[in-house]
Protein backbone atom coordinates (compact mmCIF):
# COMPACT_ATOMS: atom_id res chain seq x y z
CA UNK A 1 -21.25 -11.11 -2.78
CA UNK A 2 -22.80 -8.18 -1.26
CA UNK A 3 -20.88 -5.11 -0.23
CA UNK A 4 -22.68 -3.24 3.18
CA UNK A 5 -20.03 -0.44 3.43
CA UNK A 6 -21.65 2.95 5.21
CA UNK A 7 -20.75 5.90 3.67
CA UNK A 8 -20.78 7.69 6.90
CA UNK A 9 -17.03 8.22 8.12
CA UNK A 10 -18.03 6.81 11.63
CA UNK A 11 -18.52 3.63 9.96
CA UNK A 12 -16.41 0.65 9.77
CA UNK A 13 -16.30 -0.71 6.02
CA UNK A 14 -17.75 -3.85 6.02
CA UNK A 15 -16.72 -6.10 2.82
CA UNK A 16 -14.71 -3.76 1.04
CA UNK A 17 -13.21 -6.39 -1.40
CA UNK A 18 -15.85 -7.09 -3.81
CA UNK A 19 -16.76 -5.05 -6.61
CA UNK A 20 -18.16 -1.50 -5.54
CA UNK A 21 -22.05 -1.60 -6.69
CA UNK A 22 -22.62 1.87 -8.86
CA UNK A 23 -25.36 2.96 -6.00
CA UNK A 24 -22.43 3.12 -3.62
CA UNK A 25 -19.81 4.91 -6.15
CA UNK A 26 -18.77 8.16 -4.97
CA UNK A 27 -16.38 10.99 -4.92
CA UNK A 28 -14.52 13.62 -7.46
CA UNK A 29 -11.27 12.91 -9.22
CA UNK A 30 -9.62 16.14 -7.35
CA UNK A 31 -10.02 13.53 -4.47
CA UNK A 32 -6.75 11.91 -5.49
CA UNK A 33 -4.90 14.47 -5.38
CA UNK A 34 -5.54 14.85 -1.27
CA UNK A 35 -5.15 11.15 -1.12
CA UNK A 36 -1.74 10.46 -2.44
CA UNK A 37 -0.21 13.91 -0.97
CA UNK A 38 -0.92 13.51 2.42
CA UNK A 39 0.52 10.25 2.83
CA UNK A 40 3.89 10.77 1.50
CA UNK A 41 4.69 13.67 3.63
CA UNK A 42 6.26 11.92 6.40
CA UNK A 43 9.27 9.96 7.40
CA UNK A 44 10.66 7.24 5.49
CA UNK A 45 11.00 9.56 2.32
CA UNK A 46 12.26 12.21 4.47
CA UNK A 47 15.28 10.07 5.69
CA UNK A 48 15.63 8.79 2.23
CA UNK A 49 16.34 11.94 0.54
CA UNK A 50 19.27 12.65 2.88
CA UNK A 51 21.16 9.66 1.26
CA UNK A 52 22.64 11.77 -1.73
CA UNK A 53 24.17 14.57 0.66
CA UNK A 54 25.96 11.91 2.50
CA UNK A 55 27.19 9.92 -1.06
CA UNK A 56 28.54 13.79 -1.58
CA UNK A 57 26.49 14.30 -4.50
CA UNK A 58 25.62 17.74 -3.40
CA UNK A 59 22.28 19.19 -2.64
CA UNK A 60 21.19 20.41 -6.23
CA UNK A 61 22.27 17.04 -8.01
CA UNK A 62 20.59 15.04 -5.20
CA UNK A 63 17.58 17.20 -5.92
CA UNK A 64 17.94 16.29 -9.53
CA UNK A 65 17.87 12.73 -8.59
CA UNK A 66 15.22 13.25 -6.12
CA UNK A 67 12.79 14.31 -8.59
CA UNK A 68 13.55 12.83 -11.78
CA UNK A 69 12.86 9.50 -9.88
CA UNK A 70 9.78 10.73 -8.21
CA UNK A 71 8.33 11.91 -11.60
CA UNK A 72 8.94 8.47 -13.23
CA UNK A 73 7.80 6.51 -10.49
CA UNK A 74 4.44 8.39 -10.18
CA UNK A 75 4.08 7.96 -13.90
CA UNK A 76 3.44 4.31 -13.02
CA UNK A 77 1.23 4.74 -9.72
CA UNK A 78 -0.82 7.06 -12.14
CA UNK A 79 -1.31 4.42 -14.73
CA UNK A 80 -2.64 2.00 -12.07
CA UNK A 81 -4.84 4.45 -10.36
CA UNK A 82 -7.48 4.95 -13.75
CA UNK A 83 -7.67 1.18 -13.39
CA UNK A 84 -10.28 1.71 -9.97
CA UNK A 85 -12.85 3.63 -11.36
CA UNK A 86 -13.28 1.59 -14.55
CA UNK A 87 -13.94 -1.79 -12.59
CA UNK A 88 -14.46 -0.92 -8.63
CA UNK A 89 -12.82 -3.79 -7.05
CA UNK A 90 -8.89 -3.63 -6.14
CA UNK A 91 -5.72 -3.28 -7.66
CA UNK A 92 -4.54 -6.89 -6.73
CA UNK A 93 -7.55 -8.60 -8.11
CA UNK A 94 -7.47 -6.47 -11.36
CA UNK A 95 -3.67 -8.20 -12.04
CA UNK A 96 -6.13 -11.89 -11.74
CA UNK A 97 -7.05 -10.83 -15.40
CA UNK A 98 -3.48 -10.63 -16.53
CA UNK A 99 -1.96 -13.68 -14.55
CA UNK A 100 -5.25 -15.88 -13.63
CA UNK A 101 -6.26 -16.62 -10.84
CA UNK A 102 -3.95 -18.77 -9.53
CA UNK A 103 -1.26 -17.05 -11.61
CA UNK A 104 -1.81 -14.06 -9.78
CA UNK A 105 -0.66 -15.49 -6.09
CA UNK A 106 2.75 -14.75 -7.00
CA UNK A 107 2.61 -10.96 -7.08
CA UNK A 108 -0.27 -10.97 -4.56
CA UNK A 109 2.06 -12.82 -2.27
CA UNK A 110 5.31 -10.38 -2.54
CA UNK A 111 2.45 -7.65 -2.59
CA UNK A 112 1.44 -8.65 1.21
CA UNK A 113 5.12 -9.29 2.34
CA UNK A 114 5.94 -5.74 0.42
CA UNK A 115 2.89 -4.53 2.90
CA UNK A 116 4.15 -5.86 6.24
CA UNK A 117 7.34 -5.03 5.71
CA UNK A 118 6.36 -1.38 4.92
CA UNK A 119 4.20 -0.90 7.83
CA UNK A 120 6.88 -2.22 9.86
CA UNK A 121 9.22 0.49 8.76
CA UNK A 122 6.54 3.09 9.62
CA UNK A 123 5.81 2.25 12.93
CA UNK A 124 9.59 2.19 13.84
CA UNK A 125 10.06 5.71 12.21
CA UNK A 126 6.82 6.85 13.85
CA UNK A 127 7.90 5.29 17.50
CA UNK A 128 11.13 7.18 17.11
CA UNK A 129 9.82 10.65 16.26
CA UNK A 130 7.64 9.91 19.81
CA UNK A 131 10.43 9.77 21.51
CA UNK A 132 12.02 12.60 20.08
CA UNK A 133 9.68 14.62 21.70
CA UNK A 134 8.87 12.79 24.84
CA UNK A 135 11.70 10.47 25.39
CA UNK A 136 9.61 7.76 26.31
CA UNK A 137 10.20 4.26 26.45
CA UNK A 138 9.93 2.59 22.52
CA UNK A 139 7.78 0.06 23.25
CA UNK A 140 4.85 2.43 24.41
CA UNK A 141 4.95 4.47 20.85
CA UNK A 142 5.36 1.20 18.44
CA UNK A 143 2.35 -0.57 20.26
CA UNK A 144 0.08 3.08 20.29
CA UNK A 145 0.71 3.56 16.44
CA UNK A 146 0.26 -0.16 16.17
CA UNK A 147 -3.14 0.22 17.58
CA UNK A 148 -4.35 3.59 15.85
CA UNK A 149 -3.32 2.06 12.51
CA UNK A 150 -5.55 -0.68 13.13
CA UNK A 151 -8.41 1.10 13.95
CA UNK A 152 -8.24 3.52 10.96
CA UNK A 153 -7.91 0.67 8.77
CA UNK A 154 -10.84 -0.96 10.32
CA UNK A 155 -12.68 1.77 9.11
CA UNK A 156 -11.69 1.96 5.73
CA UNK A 157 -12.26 4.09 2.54
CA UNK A 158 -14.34 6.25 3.57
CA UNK A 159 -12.31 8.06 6.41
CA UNK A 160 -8.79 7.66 4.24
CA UNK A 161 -10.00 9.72 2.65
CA UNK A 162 -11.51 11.67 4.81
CA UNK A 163 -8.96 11.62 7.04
CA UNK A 164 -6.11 12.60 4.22
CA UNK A 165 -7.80 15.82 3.23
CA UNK A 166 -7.13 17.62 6.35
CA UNK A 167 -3.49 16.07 6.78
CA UNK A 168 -2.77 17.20 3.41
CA UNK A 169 -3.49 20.87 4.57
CA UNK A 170 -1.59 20.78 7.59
CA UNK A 171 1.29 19.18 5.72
CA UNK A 172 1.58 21.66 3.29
CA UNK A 173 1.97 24.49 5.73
CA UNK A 174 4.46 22.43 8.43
CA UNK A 175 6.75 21.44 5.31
CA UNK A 176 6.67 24.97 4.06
CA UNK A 177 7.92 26.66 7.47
CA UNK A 178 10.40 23.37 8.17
CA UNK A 179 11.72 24.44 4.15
CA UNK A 180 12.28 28.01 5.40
CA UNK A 181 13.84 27.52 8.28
CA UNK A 182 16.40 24.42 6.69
CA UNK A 183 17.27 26.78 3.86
CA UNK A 184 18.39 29.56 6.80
CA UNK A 185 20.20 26.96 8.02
CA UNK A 186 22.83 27.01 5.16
CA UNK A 187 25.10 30.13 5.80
CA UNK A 188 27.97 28.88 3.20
CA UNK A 189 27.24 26.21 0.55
CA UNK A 190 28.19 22.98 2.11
CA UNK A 191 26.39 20.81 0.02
CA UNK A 192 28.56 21.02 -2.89
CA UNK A 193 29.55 17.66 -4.68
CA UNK A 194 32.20 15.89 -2.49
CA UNK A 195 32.27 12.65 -5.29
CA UNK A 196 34.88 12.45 -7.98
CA UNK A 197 34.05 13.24 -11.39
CA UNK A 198 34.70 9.74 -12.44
CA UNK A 199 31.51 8.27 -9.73
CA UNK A 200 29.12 11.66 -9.70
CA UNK A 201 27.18 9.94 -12.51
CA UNK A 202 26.86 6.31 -10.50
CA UNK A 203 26.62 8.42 -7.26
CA UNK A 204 23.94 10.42 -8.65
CA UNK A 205 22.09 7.14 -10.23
CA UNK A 206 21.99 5.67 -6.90
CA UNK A 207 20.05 8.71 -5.32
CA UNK A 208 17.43 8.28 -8.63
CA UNK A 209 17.10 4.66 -8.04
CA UNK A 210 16.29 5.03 -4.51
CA UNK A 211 13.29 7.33 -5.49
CA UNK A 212 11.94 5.73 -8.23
CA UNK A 213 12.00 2.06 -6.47
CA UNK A 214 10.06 4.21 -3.17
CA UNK A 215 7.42 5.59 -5.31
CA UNK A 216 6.97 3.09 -7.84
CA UNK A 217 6.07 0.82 -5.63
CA UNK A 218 2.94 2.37 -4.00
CA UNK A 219 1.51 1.08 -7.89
CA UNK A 220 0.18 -2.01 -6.32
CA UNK A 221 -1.95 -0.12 -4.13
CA UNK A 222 -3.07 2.31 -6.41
CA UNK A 223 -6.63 0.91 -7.64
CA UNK A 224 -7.51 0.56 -3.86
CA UNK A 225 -8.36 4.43 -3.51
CA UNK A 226 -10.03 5.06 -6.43
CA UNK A 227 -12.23 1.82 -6.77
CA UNK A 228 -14.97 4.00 -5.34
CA UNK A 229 -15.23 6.52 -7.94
CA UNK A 230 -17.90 6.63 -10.17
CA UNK A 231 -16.86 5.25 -13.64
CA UNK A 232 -18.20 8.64 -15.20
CA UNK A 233 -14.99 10.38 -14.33
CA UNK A 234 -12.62 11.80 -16.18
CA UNK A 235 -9.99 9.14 -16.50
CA UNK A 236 -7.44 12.02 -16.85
CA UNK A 237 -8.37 13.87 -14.57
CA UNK A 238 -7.57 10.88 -12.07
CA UNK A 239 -4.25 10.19 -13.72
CA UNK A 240 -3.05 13.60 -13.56
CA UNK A 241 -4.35 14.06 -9.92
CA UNK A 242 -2.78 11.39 -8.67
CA UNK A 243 0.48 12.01 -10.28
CA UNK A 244 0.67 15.81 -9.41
CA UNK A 245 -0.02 14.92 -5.92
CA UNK A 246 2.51 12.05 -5.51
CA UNK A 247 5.67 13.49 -7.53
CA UNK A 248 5.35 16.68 -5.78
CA UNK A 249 4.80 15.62 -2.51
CA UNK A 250 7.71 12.68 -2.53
CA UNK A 251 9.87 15.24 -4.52
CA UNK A 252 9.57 17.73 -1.67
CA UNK A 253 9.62 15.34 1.31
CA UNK A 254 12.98 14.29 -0.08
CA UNK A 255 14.32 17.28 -1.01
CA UNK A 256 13.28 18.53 2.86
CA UNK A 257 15.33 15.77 3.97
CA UNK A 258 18.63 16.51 1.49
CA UNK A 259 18.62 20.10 3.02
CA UNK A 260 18.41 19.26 6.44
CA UNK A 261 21.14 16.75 6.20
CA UNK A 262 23.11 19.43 4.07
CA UNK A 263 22.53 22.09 6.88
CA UNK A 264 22.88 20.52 9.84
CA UNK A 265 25.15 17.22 9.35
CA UNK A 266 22.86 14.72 10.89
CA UNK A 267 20.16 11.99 10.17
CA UNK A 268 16.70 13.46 8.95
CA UNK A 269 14.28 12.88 11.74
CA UNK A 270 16.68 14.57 14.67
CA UNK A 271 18.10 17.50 12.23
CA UNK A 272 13.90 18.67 12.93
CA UNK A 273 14.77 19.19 16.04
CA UNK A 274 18.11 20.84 15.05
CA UNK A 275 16.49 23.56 12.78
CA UNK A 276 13.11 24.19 14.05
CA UNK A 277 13.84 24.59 17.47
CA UNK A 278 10.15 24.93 19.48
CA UNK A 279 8.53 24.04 15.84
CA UNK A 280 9.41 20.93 16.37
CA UNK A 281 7.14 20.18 18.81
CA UNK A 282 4.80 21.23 15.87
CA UNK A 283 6.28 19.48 13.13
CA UNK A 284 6.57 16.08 14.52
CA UNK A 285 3.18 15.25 14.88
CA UNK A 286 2.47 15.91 11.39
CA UNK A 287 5.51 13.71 10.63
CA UNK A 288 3.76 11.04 12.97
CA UNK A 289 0.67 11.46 11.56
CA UNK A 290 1.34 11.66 8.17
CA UNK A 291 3.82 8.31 8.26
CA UNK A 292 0.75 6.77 10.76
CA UNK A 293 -1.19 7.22 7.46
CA UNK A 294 0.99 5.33 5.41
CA UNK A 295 1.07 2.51 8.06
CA UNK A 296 -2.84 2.40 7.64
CA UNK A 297 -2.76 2.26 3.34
CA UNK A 298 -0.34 -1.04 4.36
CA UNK A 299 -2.50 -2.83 6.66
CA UNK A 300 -5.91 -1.33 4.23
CA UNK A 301 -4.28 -2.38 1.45
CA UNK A 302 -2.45 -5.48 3.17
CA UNK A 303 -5.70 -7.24 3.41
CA UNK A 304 -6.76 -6.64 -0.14
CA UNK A 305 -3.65 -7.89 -1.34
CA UNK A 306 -3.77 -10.96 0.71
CA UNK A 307 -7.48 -11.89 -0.14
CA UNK A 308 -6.44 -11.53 -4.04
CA UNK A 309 -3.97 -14.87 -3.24
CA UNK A 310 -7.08 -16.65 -1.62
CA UNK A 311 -6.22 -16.71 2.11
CA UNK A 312 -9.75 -17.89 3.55
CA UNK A 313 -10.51 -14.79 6.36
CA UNK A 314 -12.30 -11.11 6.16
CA UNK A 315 -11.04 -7.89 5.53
CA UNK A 316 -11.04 -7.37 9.05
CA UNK A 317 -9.47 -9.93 10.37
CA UNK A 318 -6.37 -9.86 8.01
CA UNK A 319 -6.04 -6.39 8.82
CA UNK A 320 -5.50 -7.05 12.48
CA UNK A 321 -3.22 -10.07 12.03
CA UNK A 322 -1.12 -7.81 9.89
CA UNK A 323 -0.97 -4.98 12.21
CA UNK A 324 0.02 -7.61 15.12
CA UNK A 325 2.67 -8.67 12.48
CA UNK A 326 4.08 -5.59 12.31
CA UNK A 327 4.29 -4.52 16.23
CA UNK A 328 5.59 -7.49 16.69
CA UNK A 329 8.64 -6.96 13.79
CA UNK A 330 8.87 -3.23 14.84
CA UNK A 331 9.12 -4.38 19.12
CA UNK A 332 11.63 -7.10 19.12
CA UNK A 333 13.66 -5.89 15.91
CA UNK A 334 13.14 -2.21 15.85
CA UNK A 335 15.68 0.38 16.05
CA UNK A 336 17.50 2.95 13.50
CA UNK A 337 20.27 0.21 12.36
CA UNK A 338 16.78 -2.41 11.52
CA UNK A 339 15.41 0.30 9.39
CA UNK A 340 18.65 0.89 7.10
CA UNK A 341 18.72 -2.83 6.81
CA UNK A 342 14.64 -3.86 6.35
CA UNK A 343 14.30 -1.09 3.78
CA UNK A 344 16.98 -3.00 2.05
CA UNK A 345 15.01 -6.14 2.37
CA UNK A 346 11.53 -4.43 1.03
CA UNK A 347 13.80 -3.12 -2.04
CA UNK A 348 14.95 -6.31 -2.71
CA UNK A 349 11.41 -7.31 -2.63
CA UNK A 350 9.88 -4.68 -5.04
CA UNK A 351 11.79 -5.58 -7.44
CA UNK A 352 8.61 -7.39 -9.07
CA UNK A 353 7.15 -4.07 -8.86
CA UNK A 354 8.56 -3.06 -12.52
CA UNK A 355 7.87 -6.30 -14.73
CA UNK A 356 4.12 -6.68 -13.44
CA UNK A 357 3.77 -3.15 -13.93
CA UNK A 358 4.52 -3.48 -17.28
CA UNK A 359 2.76 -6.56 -18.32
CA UNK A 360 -0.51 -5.51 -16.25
CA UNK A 361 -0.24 -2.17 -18.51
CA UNK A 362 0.07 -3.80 -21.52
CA UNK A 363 -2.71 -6.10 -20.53
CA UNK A 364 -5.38 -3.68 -19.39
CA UNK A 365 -4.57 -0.84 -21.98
CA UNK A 366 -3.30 -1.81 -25.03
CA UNK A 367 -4.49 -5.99 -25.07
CA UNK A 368 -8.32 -5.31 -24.21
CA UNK A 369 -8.70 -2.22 -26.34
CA UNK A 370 -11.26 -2.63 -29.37
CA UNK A 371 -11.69 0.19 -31.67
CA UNK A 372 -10.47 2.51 -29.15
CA UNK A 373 -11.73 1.65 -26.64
CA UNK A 374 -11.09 -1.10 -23.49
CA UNK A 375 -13.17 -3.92 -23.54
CA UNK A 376 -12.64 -5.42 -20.06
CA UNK A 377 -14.49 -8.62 -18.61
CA UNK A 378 -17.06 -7.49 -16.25
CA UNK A 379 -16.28 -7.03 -12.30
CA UNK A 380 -17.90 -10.43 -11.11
CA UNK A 381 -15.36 -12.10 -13.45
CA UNK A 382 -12.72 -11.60 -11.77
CA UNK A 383 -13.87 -13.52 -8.61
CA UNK A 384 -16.23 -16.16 -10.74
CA UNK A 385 -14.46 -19.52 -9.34
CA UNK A 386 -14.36 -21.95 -12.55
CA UNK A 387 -14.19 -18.69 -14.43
CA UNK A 388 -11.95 -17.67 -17.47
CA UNK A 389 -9.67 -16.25 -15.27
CA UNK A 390 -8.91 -19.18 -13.28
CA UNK A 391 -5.75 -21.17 -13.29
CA UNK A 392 -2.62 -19.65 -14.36
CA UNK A 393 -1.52 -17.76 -17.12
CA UNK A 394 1.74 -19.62 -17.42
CA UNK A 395 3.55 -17.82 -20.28
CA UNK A 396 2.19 -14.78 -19.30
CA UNK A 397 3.89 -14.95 -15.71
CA UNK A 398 7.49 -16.50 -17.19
CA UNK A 399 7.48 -12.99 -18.96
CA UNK A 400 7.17 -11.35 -15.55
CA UNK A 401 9.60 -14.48 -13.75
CA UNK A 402 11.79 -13.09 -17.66
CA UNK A 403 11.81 -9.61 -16.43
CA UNK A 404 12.80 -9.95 -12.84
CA UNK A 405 15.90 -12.92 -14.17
CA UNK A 406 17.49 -10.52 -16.40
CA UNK A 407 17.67 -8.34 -14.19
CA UNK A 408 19.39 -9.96 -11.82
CA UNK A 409 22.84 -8.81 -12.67
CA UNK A 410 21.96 -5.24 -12.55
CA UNK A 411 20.60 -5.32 -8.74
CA UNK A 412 22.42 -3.26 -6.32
CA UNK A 413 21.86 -3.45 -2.45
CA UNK A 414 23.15 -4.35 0.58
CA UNK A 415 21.77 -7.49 0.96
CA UNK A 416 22.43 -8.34 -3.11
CA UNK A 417 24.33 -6.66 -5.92
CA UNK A 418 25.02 -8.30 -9.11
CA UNK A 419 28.15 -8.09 -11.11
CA UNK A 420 26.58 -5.18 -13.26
CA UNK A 421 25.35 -3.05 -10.02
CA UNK A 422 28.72 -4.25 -8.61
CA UNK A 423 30.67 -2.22 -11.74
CA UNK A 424 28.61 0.45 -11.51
CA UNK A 425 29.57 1.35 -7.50
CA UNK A 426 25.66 0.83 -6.20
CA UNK A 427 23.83 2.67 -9.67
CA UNK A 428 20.76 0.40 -9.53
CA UNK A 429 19.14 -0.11 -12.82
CA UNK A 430 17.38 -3.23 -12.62
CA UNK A 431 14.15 -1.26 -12.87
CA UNK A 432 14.30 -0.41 -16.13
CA UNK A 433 15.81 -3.76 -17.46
CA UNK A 434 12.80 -5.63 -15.32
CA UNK A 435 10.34 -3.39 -16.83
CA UNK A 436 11.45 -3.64 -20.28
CA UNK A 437 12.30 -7.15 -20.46
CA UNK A 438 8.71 -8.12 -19.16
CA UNK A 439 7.35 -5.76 -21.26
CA UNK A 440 8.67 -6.76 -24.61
CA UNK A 441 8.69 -10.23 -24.35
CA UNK A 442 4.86 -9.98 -23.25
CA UNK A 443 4.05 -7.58 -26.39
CA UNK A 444 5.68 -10.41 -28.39
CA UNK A 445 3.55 -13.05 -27.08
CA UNK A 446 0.58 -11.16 -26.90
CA UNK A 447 0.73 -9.81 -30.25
CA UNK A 448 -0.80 -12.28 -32.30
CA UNK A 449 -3.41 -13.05 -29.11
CA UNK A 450 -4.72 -10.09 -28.62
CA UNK A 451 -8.26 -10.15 -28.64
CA UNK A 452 -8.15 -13.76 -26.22
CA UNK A 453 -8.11 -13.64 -22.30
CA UNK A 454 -5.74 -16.92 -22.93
CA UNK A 455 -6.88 -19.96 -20.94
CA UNK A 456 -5.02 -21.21 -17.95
């Protein structure tokens, strides 16, 4: 395969999923930082940091939770994002080396429905700030972001990044004033913890779940923006870009949110309007740019995913069909009460998130190192048909299939809670169960393997 992409940002990205040639390798590490701030500055985590002020946790403990879950959760995004620049092709096609080939359509598969479902959510929250400001009838905002989000993916790398650089500056200085004027808000101290001592702890776990499970999952995309780099980075200096950038901006997107329910009593996206007065006319562009962004790494990404499961079209095409997917969800289902209940739906679907995460890390860092340092197969093995990678790595995903079982018990949503999550009023922590099942139980059958891509 050939890859044809233009650097020039005017350029549609033409291939995009093979490996990136090292002629066509570009960029600087700092370059994650811009590209995972940007995007997270916008709705969806904004009206998910709220949820602690109205479990009366209180604004500092909700903070707590806020960012102790960001933190972790970028931790894993991070470890994903060094993968790029040591192979240049994506991050869904990198897991056909852990999984096989065929293996590897089960997490490429809830990767595309995790994708959909995501860009759904954005276009509704997006459509909704529109008519905040104009008052205009829903259908016209869902189908314009629809659109826009289309076209940007269209056009790929190149301008994300592009593109993400500027909305990270303008972010920074919108979220700054909209902090300022939500803290002035707060005459007394409303925010203090309304829970019982006996459910702060579950109360507060709930509120850390809920950001870890949102920022954990943008690991599956993570190898996607830095495939172009060239492989003489710093692998670091990647890894600590892109985890600066994402646990600070999710922490303080969140954190926006829990003060602006705490000062003003109301859902997220409104309580804007509520604070910053004629600033709002400002501030919700940014919003609706900034979520419009992360509706674009979804349908970008979407396609990537959905090739690495085999689905015979182009980049292009699957990048259309799931942006029609998604107007089509966010027109005939949309609305605030489909939100509360989707997201729920797209958590229950993450849940693989953890376990894959786990066994891919063990896979890439610690099964293909040799006197250290990683010994990987070379890029054009990973889409050789007939190749050592093909067929399916069947013990390999029964420790993931392990993972995600056990775990079972511990889930807590609205659409499914297990007994465990059930005792524990809501605390989620089927994460860390998922991930450490998987992750032990592939270390054990790895161990005395572990210089063997085993066969399928």
């Amino acid at each position: 395969m050939s890859l044809t992409t233009e650097k020039l940002p005017a350029a549609m990205e033409r291939g995009g999923f093979e490996p990136i040639p090292p002629d066509r390798r570009e960029g600087r590490e700092s370059n994650q930082f811009f590209i995972w701030f940007g995007s997270q500055m916008h709705m969806s985590a904004l009206v998910l940091g709220g949820i602690g002020i109205l479990l009366g946790l209180g604004l500092a403990g909700t903070i707590l939770a806020i960012v102790a879950g960001n933190i972790i959760g970028a931790l894993g995004n991070s470890i994903c994002a060094t993968m790029g620049p040591r192979l240049g092709i994506p991050q869904m096609v990198i897991s056909r080396m852990t999984f096989g080939r065929r293996g590897n359509y089960v997490p490429s598969f809830l990767t595309t429905l995790l994708y959909i479902g995501w860009a759904t959510v954005g276009i509704v929250l997006s459509a909704e700030a529109i008519q905040q400001i104009w008052g205009v009838n829903a259908i016209i905002p869902v189908f314009i972001i629809a659109l826009v989000a289309v076209l940007l993916a269209l056009y790929g790398y190149h301008i994300i990044h592009r593109y993400n650089r500027w909305l990270t500056i303008a972010s920074i200085v919108v979220f700054a004033i909209l902090t300022v004027l939500a803290a002035s808000h707060i005459t007394t101290m409303p925010a203090v913890p309304s829970a019982t001592r006996s459910n702060y702890v579950v109360v507060w776990l709930v509120e850390f779940t809920i950001a870890l499970s949102f920022t954990i999952s943008w690991a599956p995309y993570a190898s996607d923006y830095s495939r172009y780099l060239p492989k003489s980075v710093s692998y670091r200096k990647v890894y600590w870009f892109s985890f600066a950038a994402l646990a600070l901006a999710t922490s303080w997107v969140m954190s926006l949110g829990a003060l602006l329910t705490a000062a003003v009593k109301v859902a997220s996206i409104p309580a804007v309007h509520e604070v910053a007065g004629g600033f709002a006319y400002v501030a919700y562009p940014v919003l609706i740019i900034s979520q419009l962004t992360a509706v674009v790494y979804n349908l970008y990404s979407g396609s990537l995913a959905t090739l690495a499961w085999d689905f015979p079209a182009k980049r292009w095409v699957l990048q259309i069909a799931i942006g029609v997917i998604a107007f089509v969800l966010a027109a005939v289902l949309g609305g605030p009460s489909f939100v509360v209940y989707y997201k729920d739906f797209l958590f229950l679907i993450s849940y693989f998130v953890t376990p894959w995460l786990a066994i891919l890390g063990l896979d890439f860092y610690w099964r293909h190192r040799r006197s250290g340092r990683l010994d990987l197969p070379a890029p054009s093995d990973y889409y050789q048909s007939g190749g050592p990678m093909d067929g399916v790595r069947w013990a390999v995903l029964a420790c993931m299939l392990l993972g995600i079982a056990v775990s079972v018990p511990f889930m807590a949503t609205n659409l499914f809670t297990g007994p465990i999550g059930n005792m524990l009023q809501g605390a989620d922590l089927s994460y860390f169960v998922s991930f450490i099942v998987a992750g032990v139980s592939y270390y054990v059958l790895m161990r005395g393997n572990h210089s063997v891509i085993p066969k399928g």
